[in-house]
Protein backbone atom coordinates (compact mmCIF):
# COMPACT_ATOMS: atom_id res chain seq x y z
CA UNK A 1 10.93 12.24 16.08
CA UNK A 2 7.12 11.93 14.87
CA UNK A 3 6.88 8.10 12.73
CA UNK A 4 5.07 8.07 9.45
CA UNK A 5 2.18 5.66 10.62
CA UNK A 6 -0.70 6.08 7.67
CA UNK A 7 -1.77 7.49 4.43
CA UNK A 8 -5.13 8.56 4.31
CA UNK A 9 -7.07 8.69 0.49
CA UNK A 10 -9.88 10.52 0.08
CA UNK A 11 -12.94 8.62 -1.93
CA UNK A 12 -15.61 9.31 -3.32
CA UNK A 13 -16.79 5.23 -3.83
CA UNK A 14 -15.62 3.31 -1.15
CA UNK A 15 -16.20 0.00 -2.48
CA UNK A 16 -14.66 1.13 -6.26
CA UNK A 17 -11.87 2.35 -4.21
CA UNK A 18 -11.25 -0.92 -2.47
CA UNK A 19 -11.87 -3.23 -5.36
CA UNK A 20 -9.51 -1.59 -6.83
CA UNK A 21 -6.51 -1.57 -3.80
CA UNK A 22 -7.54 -5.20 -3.03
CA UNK A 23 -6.07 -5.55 -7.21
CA UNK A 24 -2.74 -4.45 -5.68
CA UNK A 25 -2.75 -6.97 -3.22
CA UNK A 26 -3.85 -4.56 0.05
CA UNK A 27 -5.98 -7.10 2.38
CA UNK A 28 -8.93 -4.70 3.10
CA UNK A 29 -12.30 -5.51 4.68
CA UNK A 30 -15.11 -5.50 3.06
CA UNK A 31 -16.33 -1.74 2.64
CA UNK A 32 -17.39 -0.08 5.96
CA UNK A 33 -19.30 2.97 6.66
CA UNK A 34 -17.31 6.13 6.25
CA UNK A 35 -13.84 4.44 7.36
CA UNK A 36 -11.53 1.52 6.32
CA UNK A 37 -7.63 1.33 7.57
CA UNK A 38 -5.61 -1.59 6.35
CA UNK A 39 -1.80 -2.45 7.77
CA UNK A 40 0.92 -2.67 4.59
CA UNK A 41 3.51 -5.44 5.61
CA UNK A 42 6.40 -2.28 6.05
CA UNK A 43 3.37 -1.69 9.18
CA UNK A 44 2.63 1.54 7.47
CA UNK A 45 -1.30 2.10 7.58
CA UNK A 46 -3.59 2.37 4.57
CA UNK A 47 -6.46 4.47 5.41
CA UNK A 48 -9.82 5.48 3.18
CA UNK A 49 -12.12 8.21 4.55
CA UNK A 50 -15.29 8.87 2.63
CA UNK A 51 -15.80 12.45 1.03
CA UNK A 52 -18.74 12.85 3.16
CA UNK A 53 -16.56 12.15 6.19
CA UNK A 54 -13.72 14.59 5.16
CA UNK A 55 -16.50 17.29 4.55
CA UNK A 56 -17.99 16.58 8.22
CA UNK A 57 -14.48 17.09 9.75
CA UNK A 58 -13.68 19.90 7.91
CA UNK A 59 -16.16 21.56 6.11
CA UNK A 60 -13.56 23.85 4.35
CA UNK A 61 -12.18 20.85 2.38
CA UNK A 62 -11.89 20.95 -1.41
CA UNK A 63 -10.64 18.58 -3.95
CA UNK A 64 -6.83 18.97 -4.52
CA UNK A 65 -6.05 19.81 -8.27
CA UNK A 66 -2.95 17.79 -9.51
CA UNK A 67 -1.03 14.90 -8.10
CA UNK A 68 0.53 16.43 -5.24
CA UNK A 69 1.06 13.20 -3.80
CA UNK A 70 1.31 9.65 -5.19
CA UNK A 71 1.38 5.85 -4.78
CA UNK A 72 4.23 3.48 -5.72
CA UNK A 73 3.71 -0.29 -5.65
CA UNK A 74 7.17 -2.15 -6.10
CA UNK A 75 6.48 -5.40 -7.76
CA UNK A 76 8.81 -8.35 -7.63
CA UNK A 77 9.31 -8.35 -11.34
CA UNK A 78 9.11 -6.72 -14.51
CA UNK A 79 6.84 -9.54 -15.64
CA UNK A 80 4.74 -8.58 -12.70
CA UNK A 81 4.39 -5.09 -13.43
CA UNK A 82 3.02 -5.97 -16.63
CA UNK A 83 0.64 -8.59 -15.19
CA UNK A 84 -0.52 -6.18 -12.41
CA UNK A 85 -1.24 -2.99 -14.88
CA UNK A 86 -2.92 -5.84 -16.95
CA UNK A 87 -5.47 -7.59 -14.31
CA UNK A 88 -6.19 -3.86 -13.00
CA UNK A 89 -7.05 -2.63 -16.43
CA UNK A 90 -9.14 -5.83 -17.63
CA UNK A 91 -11.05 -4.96 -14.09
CA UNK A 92 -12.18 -1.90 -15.43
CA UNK A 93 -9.81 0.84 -14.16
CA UNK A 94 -7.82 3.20 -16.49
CA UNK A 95 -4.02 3.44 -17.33
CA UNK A 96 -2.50 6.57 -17.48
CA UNK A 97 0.90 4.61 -18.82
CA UNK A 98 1.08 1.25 -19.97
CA UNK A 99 4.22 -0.36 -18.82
CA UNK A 100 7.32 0.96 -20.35
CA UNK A 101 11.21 0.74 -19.56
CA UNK A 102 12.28 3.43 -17.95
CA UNK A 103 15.57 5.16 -18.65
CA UNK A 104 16.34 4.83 -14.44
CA UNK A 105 16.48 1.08 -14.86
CA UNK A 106 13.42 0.48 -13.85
CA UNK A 107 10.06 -1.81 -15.63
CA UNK A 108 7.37 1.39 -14.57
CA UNK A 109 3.50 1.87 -15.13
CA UNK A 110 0.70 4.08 -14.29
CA UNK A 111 -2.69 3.45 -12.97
CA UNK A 112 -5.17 5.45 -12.20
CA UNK A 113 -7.41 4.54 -8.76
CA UNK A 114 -11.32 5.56 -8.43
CA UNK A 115 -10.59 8.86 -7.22
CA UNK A 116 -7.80 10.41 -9.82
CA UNK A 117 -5.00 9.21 -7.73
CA UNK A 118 -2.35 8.15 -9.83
CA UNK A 119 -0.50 4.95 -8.87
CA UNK A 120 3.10 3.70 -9.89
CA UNK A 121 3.74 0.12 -10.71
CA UNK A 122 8.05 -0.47 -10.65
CA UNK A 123 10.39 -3.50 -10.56
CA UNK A 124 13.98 -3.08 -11.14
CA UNK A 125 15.12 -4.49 -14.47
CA UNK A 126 17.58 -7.12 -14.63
CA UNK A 127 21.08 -5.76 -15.24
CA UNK A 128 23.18 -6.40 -18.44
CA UNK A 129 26.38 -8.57 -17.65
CA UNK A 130 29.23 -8.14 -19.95
């Protein structure tokens, strides 16, 4: 069976879109030409293409309308979803949620990268004891 090995975002800015990853805690290098590819710790690959590379490869390529496709970040604590959506909003970039407890027992938020995408923020909340 085929392995998932990468995700691949589109961009429009490459250096936005990286200042804004490196937020998350993704060790990129410094902005490149027209490609960047960064490995998560699960291994999987994080890659950024430029538009203008997309367009080269397939010249039939058109901005996707909706979130077909999204992001999550698990953070190690409810305290550090709220820190993260914090720092990534004081550096400029837009929330589409601020954090908020959500009803599947999770501490959840929403940013929103350079390009549209919309990325989850999530820590599991601490259980009641009785």
């Amino acid at each position: 069976m085929p392995a998932l090995a990468a995700i691949g975002i589109v961009t429009r800015d490459m250096k936005e879109s990286v200042r804004f990853y490196r937020l998350l805690g993704i060790d990129v290098a410094d902005a490149a030409d027209d490609h960047l590819d960064a490995t998560l710790p699960s291994g999987i690959r994080l890659m950024w293409d430029t538009l203008e590379l997309i367009k080269q490869l397939d010249p039939d390529w058109v901005d996707p309308k909706g979130h077909r496709m999204g992001l999550a970040f698990e953070c190690s604590s409810p305290g550090e979803v709220d820190a993260t959506h914090a720092r990534v909003v004081r550096a400029g970039f837009r929330s589409k949620k601020d954090p908020w407890d959500a009803f599947w027992g999770q501490r959840y938020a929403q940013i929103v990268d350079p390009d549209d995408n919309v990325v989850d923020l999530f820590a599991q909340l601490p259980t009641a004891t009785a």
